[in-house]
C-alpha atoms as a PDB file:
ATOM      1  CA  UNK A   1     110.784 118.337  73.679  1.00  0.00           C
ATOM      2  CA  UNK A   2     110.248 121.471  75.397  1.00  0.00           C
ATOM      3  CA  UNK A   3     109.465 122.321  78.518  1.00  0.00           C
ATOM      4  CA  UNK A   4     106.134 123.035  80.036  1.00  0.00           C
ATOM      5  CA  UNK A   5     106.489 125.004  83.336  1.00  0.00           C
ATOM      6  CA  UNK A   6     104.142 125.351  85.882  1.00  0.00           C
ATOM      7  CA  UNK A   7     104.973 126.877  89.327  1.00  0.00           C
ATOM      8  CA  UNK A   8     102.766 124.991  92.261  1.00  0.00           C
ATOM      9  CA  UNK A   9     101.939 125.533  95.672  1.00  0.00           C
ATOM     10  CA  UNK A  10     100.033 123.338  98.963  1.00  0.00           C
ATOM     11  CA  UNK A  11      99.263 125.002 102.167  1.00  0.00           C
ATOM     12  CA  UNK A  12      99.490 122.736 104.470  1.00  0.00           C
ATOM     13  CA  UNK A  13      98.449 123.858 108.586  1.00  0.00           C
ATOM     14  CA  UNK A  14      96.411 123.373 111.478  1.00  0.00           C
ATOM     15  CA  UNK A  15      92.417 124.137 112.181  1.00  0.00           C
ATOM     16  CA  UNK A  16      90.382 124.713 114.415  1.00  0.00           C
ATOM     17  CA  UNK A  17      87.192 125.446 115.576  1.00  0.00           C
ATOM     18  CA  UNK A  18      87.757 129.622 114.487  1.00  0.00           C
ATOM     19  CA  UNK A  19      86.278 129.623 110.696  1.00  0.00           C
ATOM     20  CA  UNK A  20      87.752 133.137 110.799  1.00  0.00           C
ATOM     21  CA  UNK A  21      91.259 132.090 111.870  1.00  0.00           C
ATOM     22  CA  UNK A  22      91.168 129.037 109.587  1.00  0.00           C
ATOM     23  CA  UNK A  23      90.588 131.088 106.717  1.00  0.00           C
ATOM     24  CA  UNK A  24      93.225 133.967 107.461  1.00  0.00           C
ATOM     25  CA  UNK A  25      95.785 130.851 107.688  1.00  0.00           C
ATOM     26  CA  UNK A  26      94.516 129.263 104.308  1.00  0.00           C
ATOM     27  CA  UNK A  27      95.118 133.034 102.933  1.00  0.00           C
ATOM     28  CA  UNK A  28      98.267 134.203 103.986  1.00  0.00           C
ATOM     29  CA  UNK A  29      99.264 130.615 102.576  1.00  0.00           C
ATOM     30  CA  UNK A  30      98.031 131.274  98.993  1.00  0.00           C
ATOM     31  CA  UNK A  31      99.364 134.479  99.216  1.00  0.00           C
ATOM     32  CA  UNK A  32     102.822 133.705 100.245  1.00  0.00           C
ATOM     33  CA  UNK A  33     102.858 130.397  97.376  1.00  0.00           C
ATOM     34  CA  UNK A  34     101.466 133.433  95.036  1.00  0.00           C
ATOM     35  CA  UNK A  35     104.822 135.622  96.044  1.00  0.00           C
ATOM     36  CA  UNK A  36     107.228 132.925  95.757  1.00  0.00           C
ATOM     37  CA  UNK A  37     105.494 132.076  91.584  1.00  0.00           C
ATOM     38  CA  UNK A  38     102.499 130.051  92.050  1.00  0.00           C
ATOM     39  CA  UNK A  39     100.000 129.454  89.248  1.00  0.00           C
ATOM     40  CA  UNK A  40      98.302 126.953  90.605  1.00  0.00           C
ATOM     41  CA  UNK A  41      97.247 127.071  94.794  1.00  0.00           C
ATOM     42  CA  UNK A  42      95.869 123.655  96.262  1.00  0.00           C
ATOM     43  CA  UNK A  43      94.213 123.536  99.922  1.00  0.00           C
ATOM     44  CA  UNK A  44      93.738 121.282 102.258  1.00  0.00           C
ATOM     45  CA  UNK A  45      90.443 118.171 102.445  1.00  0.00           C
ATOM     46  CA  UNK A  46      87.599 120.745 104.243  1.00  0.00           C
ATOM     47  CA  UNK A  47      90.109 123.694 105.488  1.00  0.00           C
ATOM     48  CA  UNK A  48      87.518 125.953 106.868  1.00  0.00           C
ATOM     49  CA  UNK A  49      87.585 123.843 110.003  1.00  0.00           C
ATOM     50  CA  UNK A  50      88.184 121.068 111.808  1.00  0.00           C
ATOM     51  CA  UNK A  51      88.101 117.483 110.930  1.00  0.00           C
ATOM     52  CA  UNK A  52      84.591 117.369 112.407  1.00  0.00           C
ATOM     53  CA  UNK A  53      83.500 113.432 111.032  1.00  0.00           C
ATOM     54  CA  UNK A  54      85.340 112.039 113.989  1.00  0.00           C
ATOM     55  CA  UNK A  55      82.014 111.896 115.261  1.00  0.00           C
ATOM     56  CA  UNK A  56      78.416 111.540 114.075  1.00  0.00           C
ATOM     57  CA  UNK A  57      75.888 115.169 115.347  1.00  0.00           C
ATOM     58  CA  UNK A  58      73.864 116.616 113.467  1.00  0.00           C
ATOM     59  CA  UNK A  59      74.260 120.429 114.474  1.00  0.00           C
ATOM     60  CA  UNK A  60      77.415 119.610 112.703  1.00  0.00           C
ATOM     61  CA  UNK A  61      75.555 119.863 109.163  1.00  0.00           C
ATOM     62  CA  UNK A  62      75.334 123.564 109.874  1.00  0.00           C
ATOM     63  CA  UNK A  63      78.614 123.886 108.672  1.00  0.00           C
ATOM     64  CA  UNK A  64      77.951 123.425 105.451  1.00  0.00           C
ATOM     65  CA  UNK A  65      77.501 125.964 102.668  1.00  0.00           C
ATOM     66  CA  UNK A  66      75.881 126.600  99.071  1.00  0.00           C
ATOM     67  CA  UNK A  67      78.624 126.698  96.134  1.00  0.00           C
ATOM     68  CA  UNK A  68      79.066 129.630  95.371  1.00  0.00           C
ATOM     69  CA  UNK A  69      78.415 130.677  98.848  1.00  0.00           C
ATOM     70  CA  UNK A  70      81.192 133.112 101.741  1.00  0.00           C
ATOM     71  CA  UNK A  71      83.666 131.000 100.951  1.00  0.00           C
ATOM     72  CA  UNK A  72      84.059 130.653  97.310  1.00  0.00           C
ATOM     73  CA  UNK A  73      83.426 134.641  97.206  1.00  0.00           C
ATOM     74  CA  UNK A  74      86.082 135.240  99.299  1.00  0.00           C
ATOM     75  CA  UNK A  75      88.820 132.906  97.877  1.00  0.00           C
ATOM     76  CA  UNK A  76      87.664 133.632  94.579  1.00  0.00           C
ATOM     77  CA  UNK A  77      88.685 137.315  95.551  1.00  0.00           C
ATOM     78  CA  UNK A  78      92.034 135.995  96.491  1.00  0.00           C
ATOM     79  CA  UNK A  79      92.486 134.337  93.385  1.00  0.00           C
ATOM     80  CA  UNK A  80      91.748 137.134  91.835  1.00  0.00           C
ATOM     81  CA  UNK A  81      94.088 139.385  93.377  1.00  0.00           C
ATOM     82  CA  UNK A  82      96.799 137.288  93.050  1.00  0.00           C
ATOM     83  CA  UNK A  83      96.057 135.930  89.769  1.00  0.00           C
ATOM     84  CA  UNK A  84      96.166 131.999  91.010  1.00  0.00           C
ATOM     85  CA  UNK A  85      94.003 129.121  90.432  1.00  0.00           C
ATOM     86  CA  UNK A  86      92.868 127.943  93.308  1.00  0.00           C
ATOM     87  CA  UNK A  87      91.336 124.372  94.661  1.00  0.00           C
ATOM     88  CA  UNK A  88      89.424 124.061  97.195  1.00  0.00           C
ATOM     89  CA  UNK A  89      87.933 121.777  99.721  1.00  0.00           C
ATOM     90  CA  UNK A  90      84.324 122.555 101.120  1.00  0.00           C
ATOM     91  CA  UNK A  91      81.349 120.858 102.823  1.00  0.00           C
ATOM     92  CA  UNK A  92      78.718 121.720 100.410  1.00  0.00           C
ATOM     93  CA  UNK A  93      75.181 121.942 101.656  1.00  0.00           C
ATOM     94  CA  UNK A  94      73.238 121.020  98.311  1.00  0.00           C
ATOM     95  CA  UNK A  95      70.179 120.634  99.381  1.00  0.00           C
ATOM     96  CA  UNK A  96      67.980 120.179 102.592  1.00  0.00           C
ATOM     97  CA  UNK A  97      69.429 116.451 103.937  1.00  0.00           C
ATOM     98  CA  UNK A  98      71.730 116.149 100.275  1.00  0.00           C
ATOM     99  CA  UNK A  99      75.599 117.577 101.179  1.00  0.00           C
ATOM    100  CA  UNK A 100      78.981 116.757  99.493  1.00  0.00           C
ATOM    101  CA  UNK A 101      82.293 117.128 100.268  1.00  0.00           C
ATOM    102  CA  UNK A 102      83.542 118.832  96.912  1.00  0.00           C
ATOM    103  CA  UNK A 103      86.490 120.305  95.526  1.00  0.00           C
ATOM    104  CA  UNK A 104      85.797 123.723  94.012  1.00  0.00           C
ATOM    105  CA  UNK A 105      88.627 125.055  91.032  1.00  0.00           C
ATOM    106  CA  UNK A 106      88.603 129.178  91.016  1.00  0.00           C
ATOM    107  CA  UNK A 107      90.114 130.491  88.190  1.00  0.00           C
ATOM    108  CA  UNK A 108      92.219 133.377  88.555  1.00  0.00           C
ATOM    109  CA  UNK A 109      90.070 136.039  87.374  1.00  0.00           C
ATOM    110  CA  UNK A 110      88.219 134.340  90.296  1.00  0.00           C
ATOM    111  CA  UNK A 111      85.373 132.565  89.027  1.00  0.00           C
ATOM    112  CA  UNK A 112      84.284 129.476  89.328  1.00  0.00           C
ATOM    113  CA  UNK A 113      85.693 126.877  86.906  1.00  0.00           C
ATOM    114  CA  UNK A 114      84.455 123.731  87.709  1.00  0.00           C
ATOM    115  CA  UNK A 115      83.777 121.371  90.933  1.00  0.00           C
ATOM    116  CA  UNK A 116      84.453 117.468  91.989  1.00  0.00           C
ATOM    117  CA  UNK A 117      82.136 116.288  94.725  1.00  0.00           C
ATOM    118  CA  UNK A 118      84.232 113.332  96.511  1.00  0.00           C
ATOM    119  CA  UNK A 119      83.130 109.790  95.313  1.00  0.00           C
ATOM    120  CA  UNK A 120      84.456 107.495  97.708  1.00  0.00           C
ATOM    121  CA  UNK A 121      83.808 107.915 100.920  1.00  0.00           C
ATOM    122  CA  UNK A 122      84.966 106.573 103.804  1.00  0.00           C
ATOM    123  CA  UNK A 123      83.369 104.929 107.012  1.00  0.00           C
ATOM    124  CA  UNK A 124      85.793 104.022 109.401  1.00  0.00           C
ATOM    125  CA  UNK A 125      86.559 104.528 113.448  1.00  0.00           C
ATOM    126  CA  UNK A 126      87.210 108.621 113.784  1.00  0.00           C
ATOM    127  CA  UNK A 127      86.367 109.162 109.936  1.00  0.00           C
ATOM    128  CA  UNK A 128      82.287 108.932 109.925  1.00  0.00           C
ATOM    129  CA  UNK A 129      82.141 110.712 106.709  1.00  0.00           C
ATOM    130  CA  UNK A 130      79.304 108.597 105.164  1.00  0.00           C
ATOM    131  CA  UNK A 131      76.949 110.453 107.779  1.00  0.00           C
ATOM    132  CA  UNK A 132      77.549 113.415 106.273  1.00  0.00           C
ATOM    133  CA  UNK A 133      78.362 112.932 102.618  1.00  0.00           C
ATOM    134  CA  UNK A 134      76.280 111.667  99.827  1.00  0.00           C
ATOM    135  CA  UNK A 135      78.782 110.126  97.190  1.00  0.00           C
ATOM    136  CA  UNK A 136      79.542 112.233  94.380  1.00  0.00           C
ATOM    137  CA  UNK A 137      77.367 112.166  91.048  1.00  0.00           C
ATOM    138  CA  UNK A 138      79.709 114.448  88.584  1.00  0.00           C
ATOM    139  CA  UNK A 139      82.054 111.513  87.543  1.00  0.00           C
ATOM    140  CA  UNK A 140      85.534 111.668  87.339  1.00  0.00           C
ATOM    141  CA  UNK A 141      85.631 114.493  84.833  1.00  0.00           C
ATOM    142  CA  UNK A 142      89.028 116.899  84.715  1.00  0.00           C
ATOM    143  CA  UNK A 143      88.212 120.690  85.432  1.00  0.00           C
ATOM    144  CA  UNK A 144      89.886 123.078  82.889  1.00  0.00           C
ATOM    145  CA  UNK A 145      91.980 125.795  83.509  1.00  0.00           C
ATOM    146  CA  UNK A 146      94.913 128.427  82.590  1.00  0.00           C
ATOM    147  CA  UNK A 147      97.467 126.153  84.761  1.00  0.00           C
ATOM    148  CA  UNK A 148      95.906 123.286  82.911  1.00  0.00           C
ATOM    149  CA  UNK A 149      93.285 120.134  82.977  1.00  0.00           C
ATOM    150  CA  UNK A 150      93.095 119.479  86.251  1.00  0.00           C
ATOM    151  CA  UNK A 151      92.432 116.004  87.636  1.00  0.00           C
ATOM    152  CA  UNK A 152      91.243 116.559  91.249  1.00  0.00           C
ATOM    153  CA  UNK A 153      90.244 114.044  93.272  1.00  0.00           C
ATOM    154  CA  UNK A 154      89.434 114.295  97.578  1.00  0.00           C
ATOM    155  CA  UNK A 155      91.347 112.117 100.234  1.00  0.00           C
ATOM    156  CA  UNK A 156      90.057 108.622 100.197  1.00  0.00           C
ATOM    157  CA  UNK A 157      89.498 108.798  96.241  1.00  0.00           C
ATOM    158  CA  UNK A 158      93.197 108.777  96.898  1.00  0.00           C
ATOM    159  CA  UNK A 159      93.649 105.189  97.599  1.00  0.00           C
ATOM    160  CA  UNK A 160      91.748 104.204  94.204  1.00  0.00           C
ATOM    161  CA  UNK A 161      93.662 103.798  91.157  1.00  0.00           C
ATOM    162  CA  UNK A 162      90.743 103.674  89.205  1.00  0.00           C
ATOM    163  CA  UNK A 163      89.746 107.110  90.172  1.00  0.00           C
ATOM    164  CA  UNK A 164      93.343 108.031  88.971  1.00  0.00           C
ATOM    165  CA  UNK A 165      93.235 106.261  85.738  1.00  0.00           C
ATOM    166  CA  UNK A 166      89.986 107.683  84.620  1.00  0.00           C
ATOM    167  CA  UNK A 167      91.154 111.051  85.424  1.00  0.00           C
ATOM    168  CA  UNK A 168      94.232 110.286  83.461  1.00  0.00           C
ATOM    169  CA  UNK A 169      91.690 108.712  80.760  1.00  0.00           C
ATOM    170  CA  UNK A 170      89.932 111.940  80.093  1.00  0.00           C
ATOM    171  CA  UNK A 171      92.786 113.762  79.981  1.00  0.00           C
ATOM    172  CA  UNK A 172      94.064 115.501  82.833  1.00  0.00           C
ATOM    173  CA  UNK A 173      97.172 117.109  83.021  1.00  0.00           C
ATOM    174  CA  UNK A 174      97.829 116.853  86.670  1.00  0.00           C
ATOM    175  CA  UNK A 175      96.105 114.975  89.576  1.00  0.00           C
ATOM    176  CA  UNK A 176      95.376 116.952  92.550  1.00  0.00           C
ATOM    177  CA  UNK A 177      94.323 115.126  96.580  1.00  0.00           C
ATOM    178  CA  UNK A 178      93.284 117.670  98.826  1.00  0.00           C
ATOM    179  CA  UNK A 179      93.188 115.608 102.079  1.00  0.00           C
ATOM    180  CA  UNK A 180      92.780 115.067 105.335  1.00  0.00           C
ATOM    181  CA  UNK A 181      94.784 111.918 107.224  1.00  0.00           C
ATOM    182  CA  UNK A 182      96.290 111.067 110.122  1.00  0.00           C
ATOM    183  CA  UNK A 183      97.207 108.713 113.102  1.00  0.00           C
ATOM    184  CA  UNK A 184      95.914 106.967 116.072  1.00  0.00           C
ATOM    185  CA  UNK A 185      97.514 108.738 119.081  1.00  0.00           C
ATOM    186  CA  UNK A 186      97.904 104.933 120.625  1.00  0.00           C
ATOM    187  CA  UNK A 187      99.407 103.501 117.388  1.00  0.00           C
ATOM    188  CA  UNK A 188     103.501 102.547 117.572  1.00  0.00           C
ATOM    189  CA  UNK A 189     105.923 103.980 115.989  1.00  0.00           C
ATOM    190  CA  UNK A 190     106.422 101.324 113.418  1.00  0.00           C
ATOM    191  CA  UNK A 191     102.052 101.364 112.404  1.00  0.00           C
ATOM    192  CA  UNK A 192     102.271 105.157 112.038  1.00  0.00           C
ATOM    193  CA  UNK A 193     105.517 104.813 109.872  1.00  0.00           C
ATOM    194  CA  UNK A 194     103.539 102.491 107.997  1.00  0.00           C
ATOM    195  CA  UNK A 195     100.654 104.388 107.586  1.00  0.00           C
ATOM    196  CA  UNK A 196     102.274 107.239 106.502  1.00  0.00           C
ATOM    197  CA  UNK A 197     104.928 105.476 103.740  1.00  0.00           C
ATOM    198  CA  UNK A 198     101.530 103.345 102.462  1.00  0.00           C
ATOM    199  CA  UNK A 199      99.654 106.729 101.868  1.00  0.00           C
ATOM    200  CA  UNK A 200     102.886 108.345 100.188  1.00  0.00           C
ATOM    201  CA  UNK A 201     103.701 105.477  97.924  1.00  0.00           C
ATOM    202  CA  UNK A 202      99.965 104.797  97.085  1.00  0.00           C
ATOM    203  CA  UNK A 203      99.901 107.991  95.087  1.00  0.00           C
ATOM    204  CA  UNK A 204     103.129 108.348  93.575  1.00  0.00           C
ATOM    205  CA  UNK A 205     101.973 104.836  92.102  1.00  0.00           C
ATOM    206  CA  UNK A 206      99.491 106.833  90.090  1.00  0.00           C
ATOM    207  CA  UNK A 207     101.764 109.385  89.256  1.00  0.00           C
ATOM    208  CA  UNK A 208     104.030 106.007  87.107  1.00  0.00           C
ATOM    209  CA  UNK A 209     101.380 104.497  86.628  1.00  0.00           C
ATOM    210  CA  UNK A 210      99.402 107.341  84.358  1.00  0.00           C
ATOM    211  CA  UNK A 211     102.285 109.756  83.664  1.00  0.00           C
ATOM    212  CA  UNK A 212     101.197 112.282  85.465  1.00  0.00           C
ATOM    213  CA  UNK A 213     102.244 114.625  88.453  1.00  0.00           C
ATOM    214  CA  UNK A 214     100.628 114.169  91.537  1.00  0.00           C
ATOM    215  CA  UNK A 215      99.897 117.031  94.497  1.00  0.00           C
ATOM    216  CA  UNK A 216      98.633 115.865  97.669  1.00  0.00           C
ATOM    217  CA  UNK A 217      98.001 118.489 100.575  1.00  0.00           C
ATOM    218  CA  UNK A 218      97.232 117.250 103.925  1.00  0.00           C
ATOM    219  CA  UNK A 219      96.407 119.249 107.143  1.00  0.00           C
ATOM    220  CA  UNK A 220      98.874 119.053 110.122  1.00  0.00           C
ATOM    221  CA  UNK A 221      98.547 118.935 113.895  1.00  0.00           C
ATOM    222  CA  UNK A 222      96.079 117.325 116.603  1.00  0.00           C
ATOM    223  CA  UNK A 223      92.389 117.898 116.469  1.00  0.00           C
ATOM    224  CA  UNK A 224      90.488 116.166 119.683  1.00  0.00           C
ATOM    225  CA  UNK A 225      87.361 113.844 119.042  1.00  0.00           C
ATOM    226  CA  UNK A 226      84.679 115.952 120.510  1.00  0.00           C
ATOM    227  CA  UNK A 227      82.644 113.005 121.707  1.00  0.00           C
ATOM    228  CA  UNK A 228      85.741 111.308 123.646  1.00  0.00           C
ATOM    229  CA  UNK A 229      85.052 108.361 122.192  1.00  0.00           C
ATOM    230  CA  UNK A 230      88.666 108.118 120.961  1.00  0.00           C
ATOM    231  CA  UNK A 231      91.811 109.744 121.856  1.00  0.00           C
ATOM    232  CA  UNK A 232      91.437 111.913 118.797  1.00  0.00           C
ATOM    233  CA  UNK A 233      93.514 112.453 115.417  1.00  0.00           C
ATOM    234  CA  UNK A 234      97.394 113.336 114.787  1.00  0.00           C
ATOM    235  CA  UNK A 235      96.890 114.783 111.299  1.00  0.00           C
ATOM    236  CA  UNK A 236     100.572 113.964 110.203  1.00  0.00           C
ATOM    237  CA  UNK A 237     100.764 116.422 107.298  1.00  0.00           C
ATOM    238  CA  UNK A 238     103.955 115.196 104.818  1.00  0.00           C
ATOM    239  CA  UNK A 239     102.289 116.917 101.860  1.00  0.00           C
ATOM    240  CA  UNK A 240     104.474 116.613  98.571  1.00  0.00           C
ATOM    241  CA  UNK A 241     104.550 116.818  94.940  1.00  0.00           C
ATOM    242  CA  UNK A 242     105.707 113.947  92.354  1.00  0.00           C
ATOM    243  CA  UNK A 243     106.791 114.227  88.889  1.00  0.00           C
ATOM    244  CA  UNK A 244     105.420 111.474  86.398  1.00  0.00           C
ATOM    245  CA  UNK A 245     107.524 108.785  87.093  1.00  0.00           C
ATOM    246  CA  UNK A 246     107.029 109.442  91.271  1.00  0.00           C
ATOM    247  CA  UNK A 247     109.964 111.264  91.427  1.00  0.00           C
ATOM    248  CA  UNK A 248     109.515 113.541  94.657  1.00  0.00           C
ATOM    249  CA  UNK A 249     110.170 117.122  93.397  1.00  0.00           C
ATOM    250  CA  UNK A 250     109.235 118.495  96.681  1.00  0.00           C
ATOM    251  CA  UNK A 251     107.475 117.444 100.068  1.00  0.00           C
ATOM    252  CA  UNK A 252     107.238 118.867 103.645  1.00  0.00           C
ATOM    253  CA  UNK A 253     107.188 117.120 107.191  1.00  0.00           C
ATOM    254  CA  UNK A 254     104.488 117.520 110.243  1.00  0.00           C
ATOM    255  CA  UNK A 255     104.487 121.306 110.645  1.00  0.00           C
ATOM    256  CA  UNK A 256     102.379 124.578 109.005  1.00  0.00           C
ATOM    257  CA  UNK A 257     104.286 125.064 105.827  1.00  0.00           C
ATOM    258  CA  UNK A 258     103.977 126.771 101.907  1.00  0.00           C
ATOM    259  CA  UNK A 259     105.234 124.128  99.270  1.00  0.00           C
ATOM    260  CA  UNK A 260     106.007 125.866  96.145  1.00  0.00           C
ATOM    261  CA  UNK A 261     107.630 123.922  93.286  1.00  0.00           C
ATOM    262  CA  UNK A 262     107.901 123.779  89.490  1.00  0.00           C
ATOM    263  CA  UNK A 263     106.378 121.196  87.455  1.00  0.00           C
ATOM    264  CA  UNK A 264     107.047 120.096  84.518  1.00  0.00           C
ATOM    265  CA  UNK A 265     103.756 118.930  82.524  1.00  0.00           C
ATOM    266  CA  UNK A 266     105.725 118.142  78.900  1.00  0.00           C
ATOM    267  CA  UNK A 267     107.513 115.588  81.139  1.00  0.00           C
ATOM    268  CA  UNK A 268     104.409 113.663  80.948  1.00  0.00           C
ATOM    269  CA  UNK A 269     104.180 113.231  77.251  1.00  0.00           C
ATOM    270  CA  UNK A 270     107.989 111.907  77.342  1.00  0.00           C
ATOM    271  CA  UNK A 271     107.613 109.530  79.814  1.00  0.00           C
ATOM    272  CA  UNK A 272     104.420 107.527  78.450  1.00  0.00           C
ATOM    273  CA  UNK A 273     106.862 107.569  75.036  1.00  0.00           C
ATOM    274  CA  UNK A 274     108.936 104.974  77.091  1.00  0.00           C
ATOM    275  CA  UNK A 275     106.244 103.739  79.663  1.00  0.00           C
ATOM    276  CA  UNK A 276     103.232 103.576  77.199  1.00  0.00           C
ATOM    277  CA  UNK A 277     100.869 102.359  79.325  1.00  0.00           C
ATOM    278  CA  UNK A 278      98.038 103.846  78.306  1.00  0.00           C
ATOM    279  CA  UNK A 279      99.345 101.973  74.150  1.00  0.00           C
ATOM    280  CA  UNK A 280      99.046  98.435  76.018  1.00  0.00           C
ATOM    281  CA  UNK A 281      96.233  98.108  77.927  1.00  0.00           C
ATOM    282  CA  UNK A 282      94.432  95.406  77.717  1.00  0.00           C
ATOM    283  CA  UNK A 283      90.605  97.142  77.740  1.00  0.00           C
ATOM    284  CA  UNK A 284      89.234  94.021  76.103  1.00  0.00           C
ATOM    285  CA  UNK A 285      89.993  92.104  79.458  1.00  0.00           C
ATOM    286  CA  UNK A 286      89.001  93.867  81.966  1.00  0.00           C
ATOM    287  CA  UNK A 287      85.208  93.135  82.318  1.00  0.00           C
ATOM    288  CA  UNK A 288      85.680  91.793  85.703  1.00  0.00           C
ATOM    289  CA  UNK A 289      86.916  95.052  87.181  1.00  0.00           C
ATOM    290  CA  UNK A 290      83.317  96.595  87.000  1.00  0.00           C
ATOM    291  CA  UNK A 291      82.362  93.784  89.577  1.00  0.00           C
ATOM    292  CA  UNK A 292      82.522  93.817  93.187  1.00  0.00           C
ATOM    293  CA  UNK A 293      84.462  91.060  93.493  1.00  0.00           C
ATOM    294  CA  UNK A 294      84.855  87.807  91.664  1.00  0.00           C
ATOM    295  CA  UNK A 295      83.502  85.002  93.970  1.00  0.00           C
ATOM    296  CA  UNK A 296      85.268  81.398  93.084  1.00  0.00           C
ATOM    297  CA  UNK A 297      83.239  78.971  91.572  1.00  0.00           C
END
């Protein structure tokens, strides 16, 4: 079988409360991953700013922004530049009162090729998100490309192997997690090692378990909870790429770095000829999995 090269890049670094400055960082980073061979660029969950859900205000909605809006224009002039597809993350105002968190693709001539608004979200101590986002209502649907079908997905979508499968189901050729996680500043050692190895192995199990290579770009560094409500979040970075069996092909650690790998997507169609998952499903059984949960009787 032959391979099916594609060069791939994350940009993983810091934000803060300069839109300007966040941007310029996101930049140079496509840029460099676009010198060292990139095809395919993938950002950072909301990399405009920072992580602002830690806490629930609602001046904090002016953030948002129409699709296309500044910030599509301007990374779609990137991408075309450079001649990269592009993913982004953005906090999309929709409507008055309606916003997403979506995923934009630019193609490289720099147009828009599709979008993903987020459909799980999250509601947890320092990650308020359902005050801001209205769940996503465009399915799990794979956005084509030149650097292929592309299966993206947002953060806490990450922890869902449905999500995964159903990408994998209609056909997508890679799955892409822009995110944003982190720690606890009070958590031990041991809970953030935890943490961290539970969020890493949770989506190379999608990568074996559909065949597929997985990117997953997180933001680094501390960002303060505004409120002081909490001592804040130590975004712990680690973004990486797996081939289709999980294989790590190339990952970073807790600092501002470029990842830029190759990926082989005919590795995909090998590997489900030996793990043919997909072949031996058992859709005829799984009913139950559209419930909430099954309660005894």
């Amino acid at each position: 079988m032959k391979h099916r090269t594609l060069t791939v890049g994350l940009v993983q670094h810091t934000c803060g409360e300069d839109r300007d400055a966040n941007l310029a960082a996101t930049i140079a980073g496509v840029r460099e991953a676009a010198r060292q061979g990139a095809r395919l660029v993938l950002l950072q969950e909301l990399h405009t700013g920072p992580y602002f859900c830690q806490h629930e205000e609602t001046d904090y909605f002016d953030r948002a922004e129409t699709l296309p809006g500044p910030s599509t224009d301007l990374l779609g002039a990137v991408a075309r530049e450079h001649k990269v597809v592009i993913v982004a993350s953005l906090f999309e105002r929709r409507a008055p009162g309606l916003y997403h968190n979506t995923a934009v693709v630019l193609e490289r001539d720099g147009t828009i090729a599709g979008k993903y608004r987020k459909m799980h979200i999250p509601d947890d101590p320092g990650y308020y998100e359902k005050f801001y986002f209205t769940p996503g209502d465009l399915g799990f649907e794979p956005i084509d490309t030149s650097a292929g079908r592309l299966g993206v997905l947002v953060c806490w979508d990450q922890w869902f192997p449905e999500a995964a499968r159903l990408m994998a189901l209609a056909g997508a050729d890679l799955l892409l997690y822009p995110t944003a996680i982190g720690w606890n500043p009070p958590d031990d050692a041991a809970e953030k090692a935890r943490q961290r190895e539970a969020w890493i192995t949770i989506q190379r199990a999608h990568a074996v378990a559909n065949g597929l290579p997985v990117l997953a770009c997180n933001r680094v560094g501390y960002e303060p909870d505004p409120s002081g409500h909490t001592e804040g979040i130590q975004f712990w970075g680690h973004s990486f790429v797996a081939g289709p069996q999980g294989e790590l092909l190339a990952a970073v650690g807790e600092q501002a770095a470029v990842l830029v790998t190759e990926v082989d997507l005919a590795r995909s169609e090998a590997v489900r000829r030996i793990w043919p998952y997909l072949r031996d499903r058992r859709i005829d059984a799984y009913q139950a999995l559209t419930l909430r949960y099954r309660d005894p009787r």
